[in-house]
Every structure is written in structure tokens, then in C-alpha cells.
C-alpha atoms as a PDB file:
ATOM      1  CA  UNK A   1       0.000   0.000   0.000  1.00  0.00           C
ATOM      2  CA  UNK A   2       2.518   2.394   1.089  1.00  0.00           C
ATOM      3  CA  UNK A   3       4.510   1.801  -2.686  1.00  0.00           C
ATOM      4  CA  UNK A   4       1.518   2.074  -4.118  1.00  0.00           C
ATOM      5  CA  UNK A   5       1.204   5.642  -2.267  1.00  0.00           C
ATOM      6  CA  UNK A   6       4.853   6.441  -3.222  1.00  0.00           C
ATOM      7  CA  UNK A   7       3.674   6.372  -6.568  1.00  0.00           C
ATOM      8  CA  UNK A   8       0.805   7.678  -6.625  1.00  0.00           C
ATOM      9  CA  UNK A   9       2.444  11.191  -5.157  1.00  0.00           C
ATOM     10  CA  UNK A  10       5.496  11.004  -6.966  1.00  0.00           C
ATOM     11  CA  UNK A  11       3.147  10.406 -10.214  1.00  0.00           C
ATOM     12  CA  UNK A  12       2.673  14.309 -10.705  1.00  0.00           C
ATOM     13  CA  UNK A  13       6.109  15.381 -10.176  1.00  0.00           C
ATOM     14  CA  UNK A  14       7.401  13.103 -12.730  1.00  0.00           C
ATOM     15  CA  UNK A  15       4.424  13.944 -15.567  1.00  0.00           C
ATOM     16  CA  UNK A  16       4.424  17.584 -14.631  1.00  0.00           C
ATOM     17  CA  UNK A  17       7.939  18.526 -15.702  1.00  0.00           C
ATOM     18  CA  UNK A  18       7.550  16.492 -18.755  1.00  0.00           C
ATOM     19  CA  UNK A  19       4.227  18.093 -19.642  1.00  0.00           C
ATOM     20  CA  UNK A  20       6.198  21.656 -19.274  1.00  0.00           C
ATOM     21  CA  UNK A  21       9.128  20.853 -21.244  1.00  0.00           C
ATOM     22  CA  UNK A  22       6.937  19.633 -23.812  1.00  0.00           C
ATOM     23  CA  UNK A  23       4.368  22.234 -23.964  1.00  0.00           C
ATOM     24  CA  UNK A  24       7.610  25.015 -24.081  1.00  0.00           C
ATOM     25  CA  UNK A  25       9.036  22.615 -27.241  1.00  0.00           C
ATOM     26  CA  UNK A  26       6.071  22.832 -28.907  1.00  0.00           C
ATOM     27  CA  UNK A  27       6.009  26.571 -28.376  1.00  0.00           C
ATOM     28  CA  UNK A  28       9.573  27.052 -29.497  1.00  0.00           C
ATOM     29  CA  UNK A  29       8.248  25.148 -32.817  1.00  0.00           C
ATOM     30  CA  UNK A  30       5.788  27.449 -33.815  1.00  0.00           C
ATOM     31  CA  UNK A  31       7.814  30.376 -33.256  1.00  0.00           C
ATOM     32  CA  UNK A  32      10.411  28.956 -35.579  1.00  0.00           C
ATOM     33  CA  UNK A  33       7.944  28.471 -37.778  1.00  0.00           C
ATOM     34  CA  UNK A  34       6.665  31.872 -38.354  1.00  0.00           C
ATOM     35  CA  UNK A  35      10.034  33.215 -37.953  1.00  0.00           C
ATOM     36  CA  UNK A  36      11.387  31.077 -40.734  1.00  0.00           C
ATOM     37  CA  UNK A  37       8.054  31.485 -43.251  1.00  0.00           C
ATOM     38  CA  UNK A  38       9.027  35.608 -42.383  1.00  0.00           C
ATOM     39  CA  UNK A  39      12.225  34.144 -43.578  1.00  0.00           C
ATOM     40  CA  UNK A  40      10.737  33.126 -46.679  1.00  0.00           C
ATOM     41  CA  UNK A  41       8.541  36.725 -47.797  1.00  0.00           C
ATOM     42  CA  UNK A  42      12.240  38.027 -47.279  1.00  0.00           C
ATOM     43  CA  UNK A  43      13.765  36.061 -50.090  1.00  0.00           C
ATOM     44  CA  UNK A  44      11.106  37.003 -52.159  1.00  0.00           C
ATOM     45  CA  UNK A  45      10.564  40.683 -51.276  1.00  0.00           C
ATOM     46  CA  UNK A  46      14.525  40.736 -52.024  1.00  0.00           C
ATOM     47  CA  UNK A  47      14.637  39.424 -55.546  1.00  0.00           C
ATOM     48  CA  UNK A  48      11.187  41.364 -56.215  1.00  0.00           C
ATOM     49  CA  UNK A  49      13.312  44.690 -54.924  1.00  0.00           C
ATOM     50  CA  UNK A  50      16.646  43.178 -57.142  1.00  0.00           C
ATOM     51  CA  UNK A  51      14.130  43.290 -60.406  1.00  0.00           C
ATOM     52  CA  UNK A  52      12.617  46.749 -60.138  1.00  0.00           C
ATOM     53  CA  UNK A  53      15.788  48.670 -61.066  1.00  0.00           C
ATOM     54  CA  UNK A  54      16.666  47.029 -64.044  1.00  0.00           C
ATOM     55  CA  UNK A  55      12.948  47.739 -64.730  1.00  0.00           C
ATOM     56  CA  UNK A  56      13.146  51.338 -64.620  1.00  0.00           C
ATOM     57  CA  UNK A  57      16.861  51.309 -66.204  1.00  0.00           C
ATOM     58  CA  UNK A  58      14.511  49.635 -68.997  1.00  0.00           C
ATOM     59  CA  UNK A  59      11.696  51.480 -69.073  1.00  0.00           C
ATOM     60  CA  UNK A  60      14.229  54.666 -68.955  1.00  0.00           C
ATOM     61  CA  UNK A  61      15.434  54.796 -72.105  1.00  0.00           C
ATOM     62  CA  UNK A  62      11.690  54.347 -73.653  1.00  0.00           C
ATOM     63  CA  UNK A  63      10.325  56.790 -70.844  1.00  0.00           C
ATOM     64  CA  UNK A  64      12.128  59.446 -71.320  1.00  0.00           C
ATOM     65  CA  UNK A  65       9.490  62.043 -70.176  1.00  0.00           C
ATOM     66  CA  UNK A  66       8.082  60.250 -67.184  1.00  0.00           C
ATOM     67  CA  UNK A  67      11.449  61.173 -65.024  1.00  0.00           C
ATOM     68  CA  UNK A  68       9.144  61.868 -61.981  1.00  0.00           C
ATOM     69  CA  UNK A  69       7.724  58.329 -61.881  1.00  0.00           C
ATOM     70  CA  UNK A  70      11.032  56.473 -62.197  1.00  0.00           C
ATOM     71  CA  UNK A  71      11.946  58.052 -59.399  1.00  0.00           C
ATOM     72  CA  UNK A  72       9.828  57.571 -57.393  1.00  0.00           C
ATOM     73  CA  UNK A  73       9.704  54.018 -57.638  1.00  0.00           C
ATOM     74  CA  UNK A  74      13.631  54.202 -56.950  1.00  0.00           C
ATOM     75  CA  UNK A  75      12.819  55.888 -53.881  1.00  0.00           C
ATOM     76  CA  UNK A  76       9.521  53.598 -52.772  1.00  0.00           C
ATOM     77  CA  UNK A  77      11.848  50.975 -53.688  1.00  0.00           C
ATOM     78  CA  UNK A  78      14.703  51.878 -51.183  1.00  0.00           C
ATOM     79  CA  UNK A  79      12.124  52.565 -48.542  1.00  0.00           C
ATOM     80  CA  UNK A  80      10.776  48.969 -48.691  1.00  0.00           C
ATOM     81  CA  UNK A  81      14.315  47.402 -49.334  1.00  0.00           C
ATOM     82  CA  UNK A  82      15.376  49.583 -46.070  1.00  0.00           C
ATOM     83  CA  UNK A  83      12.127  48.397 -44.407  1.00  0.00           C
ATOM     84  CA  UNK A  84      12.958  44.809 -45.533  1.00  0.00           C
ATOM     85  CA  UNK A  85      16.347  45.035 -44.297  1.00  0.00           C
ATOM     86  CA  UNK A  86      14.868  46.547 -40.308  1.00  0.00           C
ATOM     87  CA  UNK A  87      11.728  44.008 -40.294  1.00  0.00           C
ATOM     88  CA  UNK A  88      11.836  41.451 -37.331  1.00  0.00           C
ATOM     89  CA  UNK A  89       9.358  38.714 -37.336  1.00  0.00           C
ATOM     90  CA  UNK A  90       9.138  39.170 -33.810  1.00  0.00           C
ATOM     91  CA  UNK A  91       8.684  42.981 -34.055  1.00  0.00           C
ATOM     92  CA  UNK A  92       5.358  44.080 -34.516  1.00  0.00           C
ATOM     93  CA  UNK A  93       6.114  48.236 -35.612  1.00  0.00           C
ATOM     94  CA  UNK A  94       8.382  46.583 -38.171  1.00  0.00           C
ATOM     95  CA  UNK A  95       6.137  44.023 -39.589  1.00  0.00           C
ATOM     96  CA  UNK A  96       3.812  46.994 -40.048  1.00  0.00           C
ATOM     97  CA  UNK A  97       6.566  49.031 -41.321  1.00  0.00           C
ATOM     98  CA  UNK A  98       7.291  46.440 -44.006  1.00  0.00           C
ATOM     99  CA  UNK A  99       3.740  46.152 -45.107  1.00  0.00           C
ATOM    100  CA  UNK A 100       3.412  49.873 -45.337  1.00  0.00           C
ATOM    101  CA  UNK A 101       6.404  50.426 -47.312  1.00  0.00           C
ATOM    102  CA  UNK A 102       5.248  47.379 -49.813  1.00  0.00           C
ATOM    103  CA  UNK A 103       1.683  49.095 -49.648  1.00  0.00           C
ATOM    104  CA  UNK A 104       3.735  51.978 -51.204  1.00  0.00           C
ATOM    105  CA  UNK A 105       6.000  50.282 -53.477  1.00  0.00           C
ATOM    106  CA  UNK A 106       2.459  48.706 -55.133  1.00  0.00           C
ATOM    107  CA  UNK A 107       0.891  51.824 -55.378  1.00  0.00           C
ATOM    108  CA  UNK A 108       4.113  53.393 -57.663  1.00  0.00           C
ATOM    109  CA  UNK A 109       4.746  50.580 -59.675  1.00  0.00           C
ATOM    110  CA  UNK A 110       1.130  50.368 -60.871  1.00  0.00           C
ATOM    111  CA  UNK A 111       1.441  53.831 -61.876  1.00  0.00           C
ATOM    112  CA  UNK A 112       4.408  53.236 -63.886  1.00  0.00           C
ATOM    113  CA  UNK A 113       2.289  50.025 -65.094  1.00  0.00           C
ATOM    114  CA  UNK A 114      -0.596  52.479 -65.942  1.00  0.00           C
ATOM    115  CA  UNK A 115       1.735  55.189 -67.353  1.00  0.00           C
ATOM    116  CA  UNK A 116       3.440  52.213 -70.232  1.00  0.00           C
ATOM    117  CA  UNK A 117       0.975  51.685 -71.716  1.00  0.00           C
ATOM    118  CA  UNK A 118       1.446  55.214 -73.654  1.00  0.00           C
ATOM    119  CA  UNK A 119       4.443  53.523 -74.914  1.00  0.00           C
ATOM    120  CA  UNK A 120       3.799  50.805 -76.910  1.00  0.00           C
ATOM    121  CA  UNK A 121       7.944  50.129 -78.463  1.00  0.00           C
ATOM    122  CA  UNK A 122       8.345  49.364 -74.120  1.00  0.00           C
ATOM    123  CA  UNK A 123       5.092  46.870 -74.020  1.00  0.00           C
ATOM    124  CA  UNK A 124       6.847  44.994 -76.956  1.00  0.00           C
ATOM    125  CA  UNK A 125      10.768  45.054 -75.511  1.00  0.00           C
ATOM    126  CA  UNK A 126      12.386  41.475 -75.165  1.00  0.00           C
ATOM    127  CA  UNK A 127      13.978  42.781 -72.064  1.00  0.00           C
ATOM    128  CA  UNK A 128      10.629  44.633 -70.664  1.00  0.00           C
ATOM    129  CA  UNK A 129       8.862  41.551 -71.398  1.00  0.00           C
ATOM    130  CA  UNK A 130      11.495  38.831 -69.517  1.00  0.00           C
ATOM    131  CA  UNK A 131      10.911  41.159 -66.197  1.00  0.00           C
ATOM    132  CA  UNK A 132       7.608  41.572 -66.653  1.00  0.00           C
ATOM    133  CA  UNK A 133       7.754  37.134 -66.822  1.00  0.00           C
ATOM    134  CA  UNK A 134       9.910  37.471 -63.585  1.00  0.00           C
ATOM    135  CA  UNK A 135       8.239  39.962 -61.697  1.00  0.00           C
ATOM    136  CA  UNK A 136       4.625  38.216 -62.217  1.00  0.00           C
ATOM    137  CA  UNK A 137       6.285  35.146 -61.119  1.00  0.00           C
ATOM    138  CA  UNK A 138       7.438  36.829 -58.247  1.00  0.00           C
ATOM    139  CA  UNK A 139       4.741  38.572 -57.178  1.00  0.00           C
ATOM    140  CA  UNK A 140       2.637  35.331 -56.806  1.00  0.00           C
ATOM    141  CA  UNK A 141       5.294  34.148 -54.736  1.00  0.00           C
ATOM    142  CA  UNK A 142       5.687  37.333 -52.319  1.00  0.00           C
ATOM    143  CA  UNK A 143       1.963  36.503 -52.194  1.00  0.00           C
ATOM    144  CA  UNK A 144       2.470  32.867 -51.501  1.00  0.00           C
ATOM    145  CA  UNK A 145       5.164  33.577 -48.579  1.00  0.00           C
ATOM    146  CA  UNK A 146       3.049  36.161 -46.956  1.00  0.00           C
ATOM    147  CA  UNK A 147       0.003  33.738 -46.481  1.00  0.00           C
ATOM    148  CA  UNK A 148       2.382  31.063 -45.026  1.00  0.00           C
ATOM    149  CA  UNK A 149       3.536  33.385 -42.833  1.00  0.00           C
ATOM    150  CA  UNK A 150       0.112  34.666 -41.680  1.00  0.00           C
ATOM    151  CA  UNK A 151      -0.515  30.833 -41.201  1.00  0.00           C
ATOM    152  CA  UNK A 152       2.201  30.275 -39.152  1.00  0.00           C
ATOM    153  CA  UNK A 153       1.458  33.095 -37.396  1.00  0.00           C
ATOM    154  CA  UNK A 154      -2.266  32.095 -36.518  1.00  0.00           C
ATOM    155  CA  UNK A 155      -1.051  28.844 -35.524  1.00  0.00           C
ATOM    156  CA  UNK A 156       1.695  30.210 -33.168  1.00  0.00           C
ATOM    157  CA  UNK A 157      -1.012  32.652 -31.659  1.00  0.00           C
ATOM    158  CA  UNK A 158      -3.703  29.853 -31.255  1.00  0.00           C
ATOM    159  CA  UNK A 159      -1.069  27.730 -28.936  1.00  0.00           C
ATOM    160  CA  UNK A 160      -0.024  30.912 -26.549  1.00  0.00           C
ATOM    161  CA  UNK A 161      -3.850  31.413 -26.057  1.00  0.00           C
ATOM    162  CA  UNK A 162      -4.947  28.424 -25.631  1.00  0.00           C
ATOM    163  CA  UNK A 163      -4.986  26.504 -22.237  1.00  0.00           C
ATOM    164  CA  UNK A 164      -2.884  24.944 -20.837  1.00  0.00           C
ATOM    165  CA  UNK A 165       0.230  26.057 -23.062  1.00  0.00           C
ATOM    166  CA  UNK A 166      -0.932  29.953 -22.427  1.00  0.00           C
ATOM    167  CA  UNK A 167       0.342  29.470 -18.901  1.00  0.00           C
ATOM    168  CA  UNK A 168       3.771  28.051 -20.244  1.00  0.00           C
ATOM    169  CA  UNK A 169       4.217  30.883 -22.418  1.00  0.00           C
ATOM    170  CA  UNK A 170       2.909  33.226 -19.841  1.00  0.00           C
ATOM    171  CA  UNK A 171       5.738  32.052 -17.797  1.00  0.00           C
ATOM    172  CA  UNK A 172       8.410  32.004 -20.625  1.00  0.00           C
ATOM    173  CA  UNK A 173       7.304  35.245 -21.749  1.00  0.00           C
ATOM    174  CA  UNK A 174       6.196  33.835 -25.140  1.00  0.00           C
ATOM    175  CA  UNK A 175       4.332  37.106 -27.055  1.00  0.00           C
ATOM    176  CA  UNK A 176       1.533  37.437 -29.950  1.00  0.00           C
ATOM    177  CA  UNK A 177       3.178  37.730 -33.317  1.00  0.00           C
ATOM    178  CA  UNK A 178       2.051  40.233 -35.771  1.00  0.00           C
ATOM    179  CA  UNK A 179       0.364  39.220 -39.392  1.00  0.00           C
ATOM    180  CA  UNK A 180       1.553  40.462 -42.188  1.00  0.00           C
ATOM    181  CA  UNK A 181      -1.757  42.607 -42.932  1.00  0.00           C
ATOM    182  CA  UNK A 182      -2.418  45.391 -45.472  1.00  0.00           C
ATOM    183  CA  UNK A 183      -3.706  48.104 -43.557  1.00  0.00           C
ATOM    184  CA  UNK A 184      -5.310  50.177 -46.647  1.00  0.00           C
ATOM    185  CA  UNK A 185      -8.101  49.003 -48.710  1.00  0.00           C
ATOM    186  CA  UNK A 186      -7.030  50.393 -51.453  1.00  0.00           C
ATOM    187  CA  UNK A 187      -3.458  48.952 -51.042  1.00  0.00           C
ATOM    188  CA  UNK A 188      -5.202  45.177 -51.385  1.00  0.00           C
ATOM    189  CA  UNK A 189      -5.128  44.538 -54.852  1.00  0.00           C
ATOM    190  CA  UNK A 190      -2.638  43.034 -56.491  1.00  0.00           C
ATOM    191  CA  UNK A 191       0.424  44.764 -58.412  1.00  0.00           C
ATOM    192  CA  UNK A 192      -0.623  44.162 -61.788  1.00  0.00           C
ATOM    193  CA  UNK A 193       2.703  43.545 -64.308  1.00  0.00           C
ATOM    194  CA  UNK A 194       2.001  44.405 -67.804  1.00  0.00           C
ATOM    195  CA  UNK A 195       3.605  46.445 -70.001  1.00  0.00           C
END
């Protein structure tokens, strides 16, 4: 009776420690998770930001009037690559800081999307045409990235709510992650490559 006892009471101390470490692995997962599928819209916000100069060192020589708009989506450009460059999965101001300056970036390139098609000798460039290939492709996959992410995140947020693993990563300190959101309606669409 009294091993019986023994066991009985040293039952929970055993299971209990166990039960922590794995609730705090599983935690520790999901975090990685997000963090690595943030990893991901990286890559692909990179090569998207790689593509757009030689864009607009196409589109310059065709464009010569429309000085203003090449600019400026050099300098939206920069402001997402320098966004891309600060962003921290695990920092919310910069997430939003990221999406913002992407928000941007769309908005100018569709103008310089709207704007070509006064120049018809740019819609029918080899060169115009291969980026145009490579930035559509792209911009599926930014788009592709981003809802992994925003999966990852939901799935890391779901396990620090829930019970009993909110109390584990109440104790570890675990916080909410931030989704990669559009904060504009009008910013929602899609960038729209054609020349």
C-alpha cells in the first residue's frame, strides 16, 4: 500500500515537468515556424526589390518624359528594401513598417504600369517583357510567402492562447506575433505587371 502511495504522489512530479518541457518545445516550434516562413517573404521581397531597377533602367530609355515616376519608384523601392532590411518577425512596428512600405512600393509601380501603356515600343521590348515574366512570377510568390507566414502566425497565436500552453508561455514570456496585414483598402489589390 505504502509503494503504491509512493507512486501515486510522486506520479505528478514526474508527468508535470515532462508536460512543461513539452508544452515550451512545442512553443519554441511554432515560433520557428513563423520566424522562418518571415524568412521566406524576405527572399522574395529581395529578388522582387533586385528586379525593379533594371525595370526602370529599362523602361528609362523608352520613358524618357516620365522622369518623376522612375523616381519615385527608386525611392519607394529603397524605402521597402530599407524596411525589408529593419523588419523582425518578432517585431510588430516593423512588420507593419514592411507592409506599409510594400503598400507603397504597389501603389508606384502600378502607376508606372498604368503610365506604359502610352508607350507601346516598351510593351513589346524582349527585355521589358522577360521582367515583366519574372516579376509576375514573383509577385505570386511574395503573395504565396506572406500567407504562409500569416498561417504560421495564426497557428503560433492559437497555442499561446490556448490553455494549458498559455500558462507556459505566460511564464516564458512567449508574445503574440504580428500578421503580415495590409492596412489600406485600397493597397489590397494586387500589383498588376504588364507592359
Amino acid at each position: 500500500m505504502t509503494t503504491l502511495l509512493i507512486i501515486l504522489l510522486a506520479l505528478p512530479i514526474i508527468i508535470l515537468p515532462i508536460l512543461v518541457i513539452g508544452i515550451y518545445n512545442g512553443l519554441v516550434r511554432f515560433r520557428n515556424r513563423y520566424k522562418n516562413a518571415f524568412a521566406q517573404i524576405d527572399v522574395q521581397l529581395k529578388r522582387r526589390h533586385d528586379l525593379i531597377p533594371n525595370l526602370v533602367e529599362t523602361a528609362k530609355a523608352f520613358m524618357k518624359h516620365e522622369r518623376e515616376t522612375l523616381e519615385a519608384v527608386i525611392q519607394a523601392r529603397n524605402a521597402a528594401a530599407a524596411a525589408r532590411e529593419q523588419a523582425d518577425a518578432g517585431n510588430a512596428s516593423s512588420i507593419q513598417s514592411l507592409a506599409s512600405a510594400e503598400a507603397g512600393l504597389g501603389g508606384v509601380l502600378g502607376r508606372l504600369f498604368a503610365l506604359s501603356e502610352s508607350y507601346p515600343e516598351l510593351r513589346s521590348n524582349q527585355n521589358v517583357l522577360q521582367l515583366q515574366e519574372e516579376l509576375t512570377s514573383t509577385e505570386s510568390k511574395v503573395a504565396f510567402a506572406r500567407q504562409s507566414y500569416n498561417d504560421a502566425v495564426m497557428h503560433f497565436n492559437n497555442k499561446i492562447e490556448t490553455f494549458p500552453s498559455n500558462l507556459i508561455a505566460g511564464m516564458f514570456k512567449f508574445v503574440p506575433a504580428t500578421s503580415f496585414e495590409v492596412s489600406d483598402d485600397a493597397e489590397r489589390g494586387s500589383v498588376q505587371v504588364k507592359f
